[in-house]
PDB file of N, CA and C in Angstrom:
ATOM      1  N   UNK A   1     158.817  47.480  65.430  1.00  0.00           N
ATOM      2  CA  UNK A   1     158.744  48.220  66.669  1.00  0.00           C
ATOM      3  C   UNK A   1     159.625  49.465  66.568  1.00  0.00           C
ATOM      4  N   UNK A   2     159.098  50.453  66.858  1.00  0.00           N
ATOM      5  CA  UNK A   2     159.785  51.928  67.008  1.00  0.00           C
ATOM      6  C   UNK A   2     160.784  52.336  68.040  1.00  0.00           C
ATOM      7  N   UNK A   3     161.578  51.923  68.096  1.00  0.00           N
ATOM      8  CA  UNK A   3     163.151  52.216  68.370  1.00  0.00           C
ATOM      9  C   UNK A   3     163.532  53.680  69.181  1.00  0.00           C
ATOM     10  N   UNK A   4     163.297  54.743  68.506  1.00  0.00           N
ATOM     11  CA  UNK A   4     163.024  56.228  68.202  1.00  0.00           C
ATOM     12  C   UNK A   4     161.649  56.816  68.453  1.00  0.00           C
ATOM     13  N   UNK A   5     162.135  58.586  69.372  1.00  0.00           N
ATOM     14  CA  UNK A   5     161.184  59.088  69.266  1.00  0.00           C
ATOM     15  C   UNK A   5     161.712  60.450  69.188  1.00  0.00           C
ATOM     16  N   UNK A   6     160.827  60.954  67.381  1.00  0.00           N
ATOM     17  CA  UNK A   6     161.205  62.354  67.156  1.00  0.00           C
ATOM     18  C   UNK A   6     160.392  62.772  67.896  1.00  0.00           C
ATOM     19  N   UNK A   7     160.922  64.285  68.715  1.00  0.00           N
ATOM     20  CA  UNK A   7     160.622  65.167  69.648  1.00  0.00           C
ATOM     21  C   UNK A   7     160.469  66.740  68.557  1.00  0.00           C
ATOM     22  N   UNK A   8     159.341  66.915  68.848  1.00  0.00           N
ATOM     23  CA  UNK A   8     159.253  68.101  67.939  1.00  0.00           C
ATOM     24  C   UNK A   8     158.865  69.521  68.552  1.00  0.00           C
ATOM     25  N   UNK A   9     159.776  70.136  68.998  1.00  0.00           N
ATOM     26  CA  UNK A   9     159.878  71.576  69.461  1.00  0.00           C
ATOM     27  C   UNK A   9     159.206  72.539  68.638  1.00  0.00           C
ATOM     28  N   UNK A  10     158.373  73.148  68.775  1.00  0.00           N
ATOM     29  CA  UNK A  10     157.829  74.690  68.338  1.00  0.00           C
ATOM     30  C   UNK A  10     158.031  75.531  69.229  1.00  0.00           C
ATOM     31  N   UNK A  11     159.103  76.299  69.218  1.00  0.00           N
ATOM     32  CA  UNK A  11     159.196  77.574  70.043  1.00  0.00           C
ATOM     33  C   UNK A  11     159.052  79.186  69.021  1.00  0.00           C
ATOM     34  N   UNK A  12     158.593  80.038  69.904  1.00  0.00           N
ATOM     35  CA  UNK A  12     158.657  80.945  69.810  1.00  0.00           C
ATOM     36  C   UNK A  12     159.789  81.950  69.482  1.00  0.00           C
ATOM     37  N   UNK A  13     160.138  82.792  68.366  1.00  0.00           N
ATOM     38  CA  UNK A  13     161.351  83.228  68.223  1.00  0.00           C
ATOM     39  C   UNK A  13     161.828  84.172  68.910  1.00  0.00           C
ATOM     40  N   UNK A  14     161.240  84.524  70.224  1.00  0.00           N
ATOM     41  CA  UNK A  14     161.835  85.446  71.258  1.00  0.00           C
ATOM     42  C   UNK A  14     162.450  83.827  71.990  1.00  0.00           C
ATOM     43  N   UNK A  15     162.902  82.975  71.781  1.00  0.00           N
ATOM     44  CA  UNK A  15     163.591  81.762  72.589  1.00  0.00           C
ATOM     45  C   UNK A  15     164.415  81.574  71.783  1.00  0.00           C
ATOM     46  N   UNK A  16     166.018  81.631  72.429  1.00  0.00           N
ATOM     47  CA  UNK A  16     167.142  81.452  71.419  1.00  0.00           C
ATOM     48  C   UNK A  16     167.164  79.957  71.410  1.00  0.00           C
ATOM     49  N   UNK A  17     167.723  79.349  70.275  1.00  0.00           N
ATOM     50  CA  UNK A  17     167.867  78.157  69.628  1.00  0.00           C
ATOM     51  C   UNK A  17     168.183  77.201  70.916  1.00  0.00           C
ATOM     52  N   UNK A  18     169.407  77.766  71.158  1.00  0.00           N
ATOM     53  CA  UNK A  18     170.408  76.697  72.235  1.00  0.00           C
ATOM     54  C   UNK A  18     169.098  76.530  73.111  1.00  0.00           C
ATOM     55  N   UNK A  19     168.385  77.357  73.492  1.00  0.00           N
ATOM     56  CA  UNK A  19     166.900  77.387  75.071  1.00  0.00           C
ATOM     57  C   UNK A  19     166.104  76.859  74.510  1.00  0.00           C
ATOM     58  N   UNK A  20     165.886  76.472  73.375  1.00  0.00           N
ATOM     59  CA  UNK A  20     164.994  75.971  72.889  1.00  0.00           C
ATOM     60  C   UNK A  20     165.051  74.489  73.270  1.00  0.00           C
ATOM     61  N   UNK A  21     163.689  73.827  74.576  1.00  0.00           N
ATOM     62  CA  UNK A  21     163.993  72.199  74.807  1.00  0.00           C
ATOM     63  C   UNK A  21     162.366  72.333  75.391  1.00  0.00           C
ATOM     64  N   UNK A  22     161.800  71.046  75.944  1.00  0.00           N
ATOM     65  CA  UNK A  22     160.815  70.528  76.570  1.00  0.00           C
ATOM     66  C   UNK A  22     159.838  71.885  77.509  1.00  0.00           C
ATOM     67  N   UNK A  23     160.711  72.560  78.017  1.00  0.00           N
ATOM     68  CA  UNK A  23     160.582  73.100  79.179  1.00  0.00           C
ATOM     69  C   UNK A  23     160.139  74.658  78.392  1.00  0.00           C
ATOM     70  N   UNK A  24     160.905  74.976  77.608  1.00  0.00           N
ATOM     71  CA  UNK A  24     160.805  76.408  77.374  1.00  0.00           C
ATOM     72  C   UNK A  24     159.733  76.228  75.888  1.00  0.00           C
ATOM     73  N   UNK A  25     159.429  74.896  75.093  1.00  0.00           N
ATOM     74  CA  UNK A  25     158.619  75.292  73.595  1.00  0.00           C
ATOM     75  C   UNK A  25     157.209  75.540  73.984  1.00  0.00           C
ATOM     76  N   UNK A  26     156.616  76.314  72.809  1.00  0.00           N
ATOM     77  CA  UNK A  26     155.221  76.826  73.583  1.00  0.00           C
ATOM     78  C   UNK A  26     154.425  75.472  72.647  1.00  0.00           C
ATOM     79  N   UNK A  27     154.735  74.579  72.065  1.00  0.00           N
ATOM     80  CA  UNK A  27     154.384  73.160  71.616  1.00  0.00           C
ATOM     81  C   UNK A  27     155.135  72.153  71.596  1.00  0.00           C
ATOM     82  N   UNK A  28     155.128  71.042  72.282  1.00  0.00           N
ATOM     83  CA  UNK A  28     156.009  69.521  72.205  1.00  0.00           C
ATOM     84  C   UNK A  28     155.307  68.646  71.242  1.00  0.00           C
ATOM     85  N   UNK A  29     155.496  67.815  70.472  1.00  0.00           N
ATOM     86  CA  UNK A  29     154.212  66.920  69.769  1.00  0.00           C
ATOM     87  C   UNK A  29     156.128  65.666  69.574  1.00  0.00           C
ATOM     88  N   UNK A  30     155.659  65.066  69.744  1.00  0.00           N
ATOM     89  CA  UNK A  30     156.299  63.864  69.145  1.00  0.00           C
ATOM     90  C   UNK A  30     156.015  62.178  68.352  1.00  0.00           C
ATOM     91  N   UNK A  31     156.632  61.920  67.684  1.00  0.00           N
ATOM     92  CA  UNK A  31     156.457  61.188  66.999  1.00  0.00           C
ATOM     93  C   UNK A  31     157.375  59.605  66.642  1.00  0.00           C
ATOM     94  N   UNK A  32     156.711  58.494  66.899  1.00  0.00           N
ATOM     95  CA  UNK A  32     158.172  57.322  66.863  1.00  0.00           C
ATOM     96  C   UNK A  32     158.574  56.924  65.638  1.00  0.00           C
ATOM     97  N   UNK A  33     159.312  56.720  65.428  1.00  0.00           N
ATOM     98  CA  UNK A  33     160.206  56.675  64.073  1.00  0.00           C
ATOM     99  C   UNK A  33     161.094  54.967  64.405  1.00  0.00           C
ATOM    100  N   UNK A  34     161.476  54.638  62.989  1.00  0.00           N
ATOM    101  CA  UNK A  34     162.414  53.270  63.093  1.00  0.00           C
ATOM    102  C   UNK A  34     163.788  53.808  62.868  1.00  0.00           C
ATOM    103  N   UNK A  35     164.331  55.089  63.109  1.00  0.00           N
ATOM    104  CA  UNK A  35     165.495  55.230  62.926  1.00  0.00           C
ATOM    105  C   UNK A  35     165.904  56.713  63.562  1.00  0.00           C
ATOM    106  N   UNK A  36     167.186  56.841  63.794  1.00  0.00           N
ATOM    107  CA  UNK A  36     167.785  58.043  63.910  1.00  0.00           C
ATOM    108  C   UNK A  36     167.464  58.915  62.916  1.00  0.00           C
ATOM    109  N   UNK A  37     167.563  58.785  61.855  1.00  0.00           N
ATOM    110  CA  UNK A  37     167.360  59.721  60.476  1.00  0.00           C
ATOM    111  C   UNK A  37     166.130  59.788  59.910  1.00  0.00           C
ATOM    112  N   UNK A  38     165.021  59.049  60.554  1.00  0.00           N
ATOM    113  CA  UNK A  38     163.755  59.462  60.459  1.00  0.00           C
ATOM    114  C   UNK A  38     163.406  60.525  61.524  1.00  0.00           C
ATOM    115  N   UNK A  39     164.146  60.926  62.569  1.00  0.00           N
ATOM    116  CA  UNK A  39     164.057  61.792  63.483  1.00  0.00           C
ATOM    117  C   UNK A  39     163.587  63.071  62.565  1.00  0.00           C
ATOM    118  N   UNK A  40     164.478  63.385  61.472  1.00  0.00           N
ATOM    119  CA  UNK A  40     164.813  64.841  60.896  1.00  0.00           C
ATOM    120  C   UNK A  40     163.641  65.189  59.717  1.00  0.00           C
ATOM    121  N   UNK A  41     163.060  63.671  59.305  1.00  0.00           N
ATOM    122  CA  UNK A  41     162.486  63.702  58.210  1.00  0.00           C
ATOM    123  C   UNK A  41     161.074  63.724  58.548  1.00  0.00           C
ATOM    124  N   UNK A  42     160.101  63.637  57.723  1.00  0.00           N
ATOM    125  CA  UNK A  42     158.427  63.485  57.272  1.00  0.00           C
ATOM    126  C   UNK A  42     158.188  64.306  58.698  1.00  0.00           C
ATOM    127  N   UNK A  43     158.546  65.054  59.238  1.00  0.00           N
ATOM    128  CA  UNK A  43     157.433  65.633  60.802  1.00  0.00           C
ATOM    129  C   UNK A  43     156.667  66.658  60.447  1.00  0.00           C
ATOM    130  N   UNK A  44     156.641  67.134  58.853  1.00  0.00           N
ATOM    131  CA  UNK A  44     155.649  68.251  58.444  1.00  0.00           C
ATOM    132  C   UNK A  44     154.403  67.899  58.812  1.00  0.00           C
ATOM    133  N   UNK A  45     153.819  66.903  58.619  1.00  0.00           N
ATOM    134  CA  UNK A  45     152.548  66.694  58.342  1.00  0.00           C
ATOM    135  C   UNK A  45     152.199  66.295  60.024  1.00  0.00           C
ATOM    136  N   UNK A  46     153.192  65.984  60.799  1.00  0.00           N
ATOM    137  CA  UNK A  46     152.794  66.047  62.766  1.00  0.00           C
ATOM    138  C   UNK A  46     152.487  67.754  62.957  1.00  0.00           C
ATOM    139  N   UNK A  47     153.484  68.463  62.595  1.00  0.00           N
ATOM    140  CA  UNK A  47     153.286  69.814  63.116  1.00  0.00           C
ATOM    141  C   UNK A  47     152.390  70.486  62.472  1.00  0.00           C
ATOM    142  N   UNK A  48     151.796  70.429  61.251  1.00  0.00           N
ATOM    143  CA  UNK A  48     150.454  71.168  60.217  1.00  0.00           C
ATOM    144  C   UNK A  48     149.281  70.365  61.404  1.00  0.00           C
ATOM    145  N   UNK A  49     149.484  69.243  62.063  1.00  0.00           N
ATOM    146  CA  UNK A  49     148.437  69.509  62.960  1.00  0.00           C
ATOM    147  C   UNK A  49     148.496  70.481  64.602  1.00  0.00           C
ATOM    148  N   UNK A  50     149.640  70.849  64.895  1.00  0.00           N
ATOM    149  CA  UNK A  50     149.958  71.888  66.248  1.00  0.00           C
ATOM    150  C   UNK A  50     148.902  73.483  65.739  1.00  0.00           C
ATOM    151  N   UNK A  51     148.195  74.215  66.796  1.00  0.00           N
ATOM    152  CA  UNK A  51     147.739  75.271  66.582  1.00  0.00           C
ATOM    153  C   UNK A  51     148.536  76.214  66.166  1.00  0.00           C
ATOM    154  N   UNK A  52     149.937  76.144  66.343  1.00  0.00           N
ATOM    155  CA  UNK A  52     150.803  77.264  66.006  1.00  0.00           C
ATOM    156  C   UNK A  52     151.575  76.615  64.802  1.00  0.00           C
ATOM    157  N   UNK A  53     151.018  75.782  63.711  1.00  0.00           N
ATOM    158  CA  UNK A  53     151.339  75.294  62.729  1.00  0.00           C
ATOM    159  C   UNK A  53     151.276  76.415  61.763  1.00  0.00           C
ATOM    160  N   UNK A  54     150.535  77.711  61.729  1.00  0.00           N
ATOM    161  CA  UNK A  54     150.626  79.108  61.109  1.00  0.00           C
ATOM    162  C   UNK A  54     151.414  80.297  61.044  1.00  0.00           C
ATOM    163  N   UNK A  55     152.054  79.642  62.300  1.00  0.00           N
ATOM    164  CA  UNK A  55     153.305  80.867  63.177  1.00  0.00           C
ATOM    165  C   UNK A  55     154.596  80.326  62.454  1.00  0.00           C
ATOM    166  N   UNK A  56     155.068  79.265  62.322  1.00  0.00           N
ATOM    167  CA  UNK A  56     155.961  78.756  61.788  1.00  0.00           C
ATOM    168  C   UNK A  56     156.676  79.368  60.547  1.00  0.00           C
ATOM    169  N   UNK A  57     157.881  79.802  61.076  1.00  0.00           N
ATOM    170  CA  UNK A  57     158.627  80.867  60.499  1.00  0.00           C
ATOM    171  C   UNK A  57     158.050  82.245  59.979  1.00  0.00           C
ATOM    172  N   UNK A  58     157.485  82.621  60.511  1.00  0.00           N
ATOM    173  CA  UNK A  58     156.649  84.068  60.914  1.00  0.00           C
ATOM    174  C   UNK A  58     156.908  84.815  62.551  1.00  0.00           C
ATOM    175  N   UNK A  59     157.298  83.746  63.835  1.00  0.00           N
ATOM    176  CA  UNK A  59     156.415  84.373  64.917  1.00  0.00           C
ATOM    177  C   UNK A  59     157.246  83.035  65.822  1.00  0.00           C
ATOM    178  N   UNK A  60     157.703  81.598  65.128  1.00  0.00           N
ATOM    179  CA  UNK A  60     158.085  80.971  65.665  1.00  0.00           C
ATOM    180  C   UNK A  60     158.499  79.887  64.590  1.00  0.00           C
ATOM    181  N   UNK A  61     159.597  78.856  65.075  1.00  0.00           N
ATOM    182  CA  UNK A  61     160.737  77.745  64.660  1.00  0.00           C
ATOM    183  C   UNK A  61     160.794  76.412  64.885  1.00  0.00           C
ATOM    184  N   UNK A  62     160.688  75.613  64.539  1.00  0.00           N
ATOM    185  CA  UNK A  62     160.755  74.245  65.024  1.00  0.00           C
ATOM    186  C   UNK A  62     161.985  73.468  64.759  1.00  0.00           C
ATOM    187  N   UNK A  63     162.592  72.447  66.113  1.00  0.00           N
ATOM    188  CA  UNK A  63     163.919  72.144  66.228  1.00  0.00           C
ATOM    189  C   UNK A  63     163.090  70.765  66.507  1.00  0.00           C
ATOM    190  N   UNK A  64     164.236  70.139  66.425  1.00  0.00           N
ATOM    191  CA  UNK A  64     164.137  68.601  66.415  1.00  0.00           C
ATOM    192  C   UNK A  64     164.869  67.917  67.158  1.00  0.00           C
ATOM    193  N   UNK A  65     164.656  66.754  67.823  1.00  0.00           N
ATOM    194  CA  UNK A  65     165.248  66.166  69.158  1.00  0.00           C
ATOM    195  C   UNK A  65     164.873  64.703  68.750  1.00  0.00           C
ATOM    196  N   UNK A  66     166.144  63.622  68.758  1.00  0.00           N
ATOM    197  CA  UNK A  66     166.092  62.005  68.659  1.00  0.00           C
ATOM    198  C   UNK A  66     166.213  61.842  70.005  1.00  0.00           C
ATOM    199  N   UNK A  67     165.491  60.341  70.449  1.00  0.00           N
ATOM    200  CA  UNK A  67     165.506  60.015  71.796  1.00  0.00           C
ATOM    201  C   UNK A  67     164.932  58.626  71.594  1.00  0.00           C
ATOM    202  N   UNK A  68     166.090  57.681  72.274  1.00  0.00           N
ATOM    203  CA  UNK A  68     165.657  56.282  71.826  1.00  0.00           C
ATOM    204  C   UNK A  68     164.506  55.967  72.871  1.00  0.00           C
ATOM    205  N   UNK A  69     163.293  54.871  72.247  1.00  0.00           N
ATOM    206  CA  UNK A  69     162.276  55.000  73.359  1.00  0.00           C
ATOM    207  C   UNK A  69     162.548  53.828  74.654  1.00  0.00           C
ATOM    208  N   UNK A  70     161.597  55.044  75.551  1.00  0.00           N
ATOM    209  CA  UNK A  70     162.045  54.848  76.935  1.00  0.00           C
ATOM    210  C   UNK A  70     163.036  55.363  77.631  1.00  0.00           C
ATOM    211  N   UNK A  71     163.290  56.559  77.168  1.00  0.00           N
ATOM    212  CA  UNK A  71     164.645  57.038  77.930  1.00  0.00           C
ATOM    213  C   UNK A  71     163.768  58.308  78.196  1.00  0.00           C
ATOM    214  N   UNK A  72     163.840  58.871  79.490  1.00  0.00           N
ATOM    215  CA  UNK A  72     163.407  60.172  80.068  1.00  0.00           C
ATOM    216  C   UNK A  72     164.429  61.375  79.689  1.00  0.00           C
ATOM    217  N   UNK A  73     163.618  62.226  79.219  1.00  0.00           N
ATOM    218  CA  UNK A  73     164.723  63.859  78.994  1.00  0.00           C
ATOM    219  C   UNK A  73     165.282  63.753  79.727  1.00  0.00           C
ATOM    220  N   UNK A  74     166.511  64.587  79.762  1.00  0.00           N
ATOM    221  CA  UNK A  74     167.507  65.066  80.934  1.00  0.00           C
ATOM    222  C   UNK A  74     166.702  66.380  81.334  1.00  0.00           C
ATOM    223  N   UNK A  75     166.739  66.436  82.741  1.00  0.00           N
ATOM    224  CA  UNK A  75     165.704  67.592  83.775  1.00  0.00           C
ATOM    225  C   UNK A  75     167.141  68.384  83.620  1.00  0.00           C
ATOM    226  N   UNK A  76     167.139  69.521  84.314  1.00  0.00           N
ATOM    227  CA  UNK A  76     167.986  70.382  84.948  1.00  0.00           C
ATOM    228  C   UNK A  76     168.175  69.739  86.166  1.00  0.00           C
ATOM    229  N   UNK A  77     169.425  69.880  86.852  1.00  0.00           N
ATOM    230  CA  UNK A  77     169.794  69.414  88.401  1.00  0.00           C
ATOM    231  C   UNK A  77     169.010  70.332  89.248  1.00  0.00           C
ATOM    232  N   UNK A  78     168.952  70.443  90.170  1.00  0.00           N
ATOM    233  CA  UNK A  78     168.186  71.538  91.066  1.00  0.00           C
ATOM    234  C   UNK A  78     169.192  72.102  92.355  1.00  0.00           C
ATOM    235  N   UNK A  79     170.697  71.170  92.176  1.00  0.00           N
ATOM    236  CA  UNK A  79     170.935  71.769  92.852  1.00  0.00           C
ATOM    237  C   UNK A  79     172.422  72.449  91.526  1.00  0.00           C
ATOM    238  N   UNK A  80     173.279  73.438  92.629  1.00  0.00           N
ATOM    239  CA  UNK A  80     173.936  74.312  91.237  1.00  0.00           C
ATOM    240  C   UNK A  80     175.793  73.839  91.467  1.00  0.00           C
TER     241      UNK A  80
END
């Protein structure tokens, strides 16, 4: 049973790194993994299927996010 879920960001390189999350990538695709350190590894072959799998380091970057499963992103608060 998969434990882990790599979160795979494709943003655009007009989006600085740190902004780079759920909300701002112009692709999310994720993938469950049996470990923390499978988070970082094998996700080539998830993102060669995203449409902007061509842009990738040309036009745009992909960052990586562990998240044990069943746990919801953290939202922004709404109030300040």
């Amino acid at each position: 049973m998969s434990q882990f879920v790599a979160i795979i960001l494709i943003c655009l390189n007009s989006v600085p790194s740190e902004a780079c999350d759920e909300s701002t990538a112009a692709d999310v695709l994720s993938n469950r993994v049996d470990s923390e350190l499978s988070c970082v590894m094998g996700w080539q072959d998830v993102v060669a299927r995203s449409a902007l799998a061509n842009e990738i380091g040309r036009t745009a970057y992909v960052k990586t996010l562990c998240r044990r499963s069943g746990v919801e992103p953290l939202r922004p608060s709404a109030s300040h």
